[in-house]
C-alpha atoms as a PDB file:
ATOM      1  CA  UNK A   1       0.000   0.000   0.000  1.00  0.00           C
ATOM      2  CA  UNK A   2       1.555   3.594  -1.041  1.00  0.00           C
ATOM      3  CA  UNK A   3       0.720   6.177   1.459  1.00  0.00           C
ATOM      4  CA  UNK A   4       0.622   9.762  -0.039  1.00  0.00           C
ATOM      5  CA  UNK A   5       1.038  12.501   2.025  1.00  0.00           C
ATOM      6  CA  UNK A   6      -1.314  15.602   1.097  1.00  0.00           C
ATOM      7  CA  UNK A   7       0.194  19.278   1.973  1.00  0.00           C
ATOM      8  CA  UNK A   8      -2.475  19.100   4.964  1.00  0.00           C
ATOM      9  CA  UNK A   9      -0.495  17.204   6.643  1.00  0.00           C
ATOM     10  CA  UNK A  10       2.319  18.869   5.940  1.00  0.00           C
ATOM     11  CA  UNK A  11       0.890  22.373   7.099  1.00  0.00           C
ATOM     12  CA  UNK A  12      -1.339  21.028  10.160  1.00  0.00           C
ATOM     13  CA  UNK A  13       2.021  18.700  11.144  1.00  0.00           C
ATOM     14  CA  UNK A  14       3.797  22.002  10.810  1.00  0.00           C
ATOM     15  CA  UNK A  15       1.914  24.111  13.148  1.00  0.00           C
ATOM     16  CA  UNK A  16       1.065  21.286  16.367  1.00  0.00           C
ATOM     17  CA  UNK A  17       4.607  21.534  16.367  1.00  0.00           C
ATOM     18  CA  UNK A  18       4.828  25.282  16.647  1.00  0.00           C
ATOM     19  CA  UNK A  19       1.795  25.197  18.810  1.00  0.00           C
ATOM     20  CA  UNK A  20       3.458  22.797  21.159  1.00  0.00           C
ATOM     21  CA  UNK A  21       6.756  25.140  21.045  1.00  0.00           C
ATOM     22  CA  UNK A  22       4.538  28.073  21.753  1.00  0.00           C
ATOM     23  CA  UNK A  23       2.947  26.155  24.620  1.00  0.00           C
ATOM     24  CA  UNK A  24       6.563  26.042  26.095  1.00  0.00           C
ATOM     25  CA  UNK A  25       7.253  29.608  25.874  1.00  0.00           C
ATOM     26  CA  UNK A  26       4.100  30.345  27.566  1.00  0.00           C
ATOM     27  CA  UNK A  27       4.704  27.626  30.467  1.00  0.00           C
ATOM     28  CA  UNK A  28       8.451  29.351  31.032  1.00  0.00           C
ATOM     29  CA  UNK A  29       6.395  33.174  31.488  1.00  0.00           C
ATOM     30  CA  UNK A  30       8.645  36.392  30.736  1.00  0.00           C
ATOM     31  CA  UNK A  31      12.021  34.166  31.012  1.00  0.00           C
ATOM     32  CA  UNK A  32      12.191  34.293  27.626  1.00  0.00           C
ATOM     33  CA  UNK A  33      11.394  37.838  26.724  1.00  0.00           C
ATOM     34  CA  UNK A  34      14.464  38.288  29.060  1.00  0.00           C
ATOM     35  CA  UNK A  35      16.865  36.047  27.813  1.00  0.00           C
ATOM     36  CA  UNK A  36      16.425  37.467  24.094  1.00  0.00           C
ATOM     37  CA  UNK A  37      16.802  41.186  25.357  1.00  0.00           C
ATOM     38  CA  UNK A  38      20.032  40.253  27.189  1.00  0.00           C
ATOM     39  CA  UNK A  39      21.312  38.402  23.936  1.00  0.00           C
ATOM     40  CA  UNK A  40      20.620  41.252  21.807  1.00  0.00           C
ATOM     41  CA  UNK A  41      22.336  43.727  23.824  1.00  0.00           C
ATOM     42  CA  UNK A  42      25.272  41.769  24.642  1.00  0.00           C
ATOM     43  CA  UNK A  43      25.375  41.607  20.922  1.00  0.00           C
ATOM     44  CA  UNK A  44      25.190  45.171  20.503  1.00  0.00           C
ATOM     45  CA  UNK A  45      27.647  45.949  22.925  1.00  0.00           C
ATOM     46  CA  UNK A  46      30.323  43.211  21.417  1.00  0.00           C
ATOM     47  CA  UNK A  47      29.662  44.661  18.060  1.00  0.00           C
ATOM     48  CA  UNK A  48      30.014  48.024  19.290  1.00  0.00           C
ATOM     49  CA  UNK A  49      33.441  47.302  20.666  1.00  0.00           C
ATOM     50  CA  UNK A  50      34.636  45.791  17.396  1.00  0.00           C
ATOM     51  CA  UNK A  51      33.438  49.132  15.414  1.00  0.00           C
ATOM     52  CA  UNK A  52      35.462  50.993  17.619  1.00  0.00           C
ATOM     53  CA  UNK A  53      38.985  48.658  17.389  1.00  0.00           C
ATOM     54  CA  UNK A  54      38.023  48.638  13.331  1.00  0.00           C
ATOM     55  CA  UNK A  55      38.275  52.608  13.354  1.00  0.00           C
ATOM     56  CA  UNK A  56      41.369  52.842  15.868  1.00  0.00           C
ATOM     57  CA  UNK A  57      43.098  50.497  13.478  1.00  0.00           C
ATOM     58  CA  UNK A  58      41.655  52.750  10.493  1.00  0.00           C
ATOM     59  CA  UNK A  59      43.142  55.634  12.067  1.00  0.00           C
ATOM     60  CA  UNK A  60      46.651  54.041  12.499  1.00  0.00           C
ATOM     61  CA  UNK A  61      46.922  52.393   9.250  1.00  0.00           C
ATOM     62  CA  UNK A  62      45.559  55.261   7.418  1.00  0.00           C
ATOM     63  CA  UNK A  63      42.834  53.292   6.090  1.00  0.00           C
ATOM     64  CA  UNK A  64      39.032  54.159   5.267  1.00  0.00           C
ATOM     65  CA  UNK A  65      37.002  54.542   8.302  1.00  0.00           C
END
């Protein structure tokens, strides 16, 4: 017997699974509203950092800033 698969399944197997990993993030509360804002800033900061090394070195090297 050949099973097909139809795109419902697809798309309705595709969002339990989001559902489910929504269901998480609701279970964990605000935990992960903080987690991604301290990510993003520490990104910001580290990426800051590196901006300011690139133009130091641009200075010194008389490169383009």
């Amino acid at each position: 017997m050949i099973f097909y698969m139809k795109w419902n399944d697809i798309v309705y197997g595709i969002g339990d699974f989001l559902e489910m990993t929504f269901q998480v993030f609701h279970a964990l509360g605000n935990v992960p509203n903080i987690i991604f804002t301290l990510v993003i800033f520490g990104g910001l900061i580290y990426w800051l950092r590196e901006l300011v090394k690139y133009k130091a070195a641009a200075k010194r090297t008389g490169g383009v800033e």
